[in-house]
Protein backbone atom coordinates (compact mmCIF):
# COMPACT_ATOMS: atom_id res chain seq x y z
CA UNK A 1 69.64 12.60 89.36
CA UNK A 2 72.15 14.56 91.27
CA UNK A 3 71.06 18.25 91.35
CA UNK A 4 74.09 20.63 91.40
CA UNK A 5 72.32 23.90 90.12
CA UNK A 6 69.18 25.01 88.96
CA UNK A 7 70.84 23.98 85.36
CA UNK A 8 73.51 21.47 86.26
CA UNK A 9 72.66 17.90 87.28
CA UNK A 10 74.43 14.43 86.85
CA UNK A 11 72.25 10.97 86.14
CA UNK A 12 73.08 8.46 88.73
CA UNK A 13 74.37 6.26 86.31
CA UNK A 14 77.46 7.87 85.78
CA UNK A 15 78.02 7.47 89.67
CA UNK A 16 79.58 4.16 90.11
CA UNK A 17 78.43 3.63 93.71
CA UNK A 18 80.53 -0.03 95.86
CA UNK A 19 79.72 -0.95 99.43
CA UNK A 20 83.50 -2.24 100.68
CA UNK A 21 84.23 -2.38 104.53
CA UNK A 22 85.21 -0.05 106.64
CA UNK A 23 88.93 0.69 107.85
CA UNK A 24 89.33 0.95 111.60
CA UNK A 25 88.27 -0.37 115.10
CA UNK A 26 84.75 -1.35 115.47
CA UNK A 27 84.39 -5.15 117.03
CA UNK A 28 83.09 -8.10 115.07
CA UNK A 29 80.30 -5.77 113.04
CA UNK A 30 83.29 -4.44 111.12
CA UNK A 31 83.89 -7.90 109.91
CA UNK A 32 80.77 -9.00 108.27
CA UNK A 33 79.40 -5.86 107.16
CA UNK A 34 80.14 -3.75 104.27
CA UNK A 35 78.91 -0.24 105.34
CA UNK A 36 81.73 1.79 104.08
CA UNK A 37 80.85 3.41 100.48
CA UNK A 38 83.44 3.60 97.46
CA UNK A 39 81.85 6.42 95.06
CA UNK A 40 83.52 6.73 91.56
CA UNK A 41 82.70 9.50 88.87
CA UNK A 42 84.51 9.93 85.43
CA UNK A 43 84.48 12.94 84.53
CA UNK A 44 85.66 12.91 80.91
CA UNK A 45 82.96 10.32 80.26
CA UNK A 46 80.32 12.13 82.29
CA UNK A 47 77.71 15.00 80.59
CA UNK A 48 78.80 17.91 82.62
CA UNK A 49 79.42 20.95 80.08
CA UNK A 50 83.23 21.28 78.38
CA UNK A 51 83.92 24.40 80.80
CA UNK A 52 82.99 22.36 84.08
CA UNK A 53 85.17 19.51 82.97
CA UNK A 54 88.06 21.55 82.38
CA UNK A 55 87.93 23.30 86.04
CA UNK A 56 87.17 20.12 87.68
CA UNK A 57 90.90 18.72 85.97
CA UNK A 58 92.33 21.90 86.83
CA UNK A 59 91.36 21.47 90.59
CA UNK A 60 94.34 20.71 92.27
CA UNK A 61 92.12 18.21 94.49
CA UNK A 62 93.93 14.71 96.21
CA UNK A 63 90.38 12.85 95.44
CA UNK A 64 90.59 14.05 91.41
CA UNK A 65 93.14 10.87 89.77
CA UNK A 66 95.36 11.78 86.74
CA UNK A 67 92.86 10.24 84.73
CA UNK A 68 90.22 12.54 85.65
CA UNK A 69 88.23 10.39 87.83
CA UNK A 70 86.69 11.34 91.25
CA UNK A 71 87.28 8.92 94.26
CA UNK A 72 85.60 9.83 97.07
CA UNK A 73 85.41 7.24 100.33
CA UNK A 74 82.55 7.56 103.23
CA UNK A 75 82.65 5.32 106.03
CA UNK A 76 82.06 8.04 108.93
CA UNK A 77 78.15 6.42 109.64
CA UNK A 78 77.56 3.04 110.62
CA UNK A 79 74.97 2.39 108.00
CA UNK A 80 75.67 2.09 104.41
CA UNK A 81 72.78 4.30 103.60
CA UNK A 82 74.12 7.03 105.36
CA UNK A 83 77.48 6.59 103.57
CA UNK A 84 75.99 6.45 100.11
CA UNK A 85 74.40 9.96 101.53
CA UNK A 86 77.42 11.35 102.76
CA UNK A 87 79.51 10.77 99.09
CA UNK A 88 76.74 11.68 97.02
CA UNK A 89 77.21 15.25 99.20
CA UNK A 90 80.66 15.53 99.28
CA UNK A 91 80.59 15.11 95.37
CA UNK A 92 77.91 17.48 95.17
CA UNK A 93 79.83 20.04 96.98
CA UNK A 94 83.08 19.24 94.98
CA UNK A 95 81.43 20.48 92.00
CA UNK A 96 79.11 22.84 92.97
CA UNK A 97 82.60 24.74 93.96
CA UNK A 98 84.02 25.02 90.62
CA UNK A 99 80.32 26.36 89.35
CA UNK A 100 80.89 29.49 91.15
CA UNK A 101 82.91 32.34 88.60
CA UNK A 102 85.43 33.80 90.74
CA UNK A 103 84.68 37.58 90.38
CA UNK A 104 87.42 39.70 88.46
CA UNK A 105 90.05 41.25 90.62
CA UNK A 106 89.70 45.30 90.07
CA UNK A 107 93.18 46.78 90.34
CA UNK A 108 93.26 49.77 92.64
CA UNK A 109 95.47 52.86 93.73
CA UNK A 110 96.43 53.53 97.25
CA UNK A 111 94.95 56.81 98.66
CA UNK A 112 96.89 60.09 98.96
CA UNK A 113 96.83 59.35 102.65
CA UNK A 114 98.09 55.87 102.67
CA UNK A 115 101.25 56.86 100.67
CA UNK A 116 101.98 59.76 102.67
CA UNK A 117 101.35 57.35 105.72
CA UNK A 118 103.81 55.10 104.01
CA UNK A 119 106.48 58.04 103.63
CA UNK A 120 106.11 59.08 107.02
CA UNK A 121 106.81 55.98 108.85
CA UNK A 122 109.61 55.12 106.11
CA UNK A 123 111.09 58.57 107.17
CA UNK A 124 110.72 57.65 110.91
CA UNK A 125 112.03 54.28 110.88
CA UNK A 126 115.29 56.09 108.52
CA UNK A 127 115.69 58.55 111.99
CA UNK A 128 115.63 56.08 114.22
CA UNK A 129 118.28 53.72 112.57
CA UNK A 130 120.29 57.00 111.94
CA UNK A 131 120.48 57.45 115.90
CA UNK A 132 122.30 54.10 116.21
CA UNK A 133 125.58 55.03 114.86
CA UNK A 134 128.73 56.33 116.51
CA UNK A 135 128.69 59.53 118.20
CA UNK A 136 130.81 61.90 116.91
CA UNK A 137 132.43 64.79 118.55
């Protein structure tokens, strides 16, 4: 089980967890040894609630496919263990971030200061560009 809240957690079977090999320099051990980690979650098939789902689609998120399924790649650690750690995290923290409600924005007034503060350097700046002109005499 993946815990993402006190409420929220995903079996591991809907993780679809490959070992491929890793992309870059790093001598004959790259070669043989498939350390890099390929983690795959669906997450129209997967038990997270309706209003979850719907925010995780909505994310505008490179790793989040048109068919609403997470890719996520880890090969920063030369073991494979480590990678399989470092996905299941990054997932984790993928959807932990749409669990949290953005609060409601309150709209409010500027003070009586700030809009005289306003006026007063609107009526400056007006002066100033008013000096520029031609002198007449």
């Amino acid at each position: 089980m993946l815990q993402i809240t006190n409420r929220t957690t995903i079996p591991i079977s809907e993780i679809s967890i490959s070992a491929i090999r890793s992309q870059g320099a790093g001598g004959q051990n790259i070669n043989k040894v498939a350390t890099a980690i390929h983690l795959r979650f669906d997450i129209n098939a997967s038990s997270l609630s309706p209003l979850y789902k719907e925010r995780l689609l909505n994310l505008g998120d490179q790793r989040i496919t048109k068919d609403g399924i997470i890719i996520i790649k880890a090969q920063q650690h030369r073991t494979q263990e480590q990678n399989k750690e470092d996905a299941l995290n990054r997932l984790q923290t993928l959807i932990k971030s749409i669990t949290i409600t953005p609060a409601k924005r309150k709209p409010s007034k500027p003070t009586r200061r700030a809009k005289k503060k306003r006026i007063d350097s609107k009526t400056k700046r007006g002066e100033i560009k008013a000096l520029r002109g031609k002198i007449t005499e």
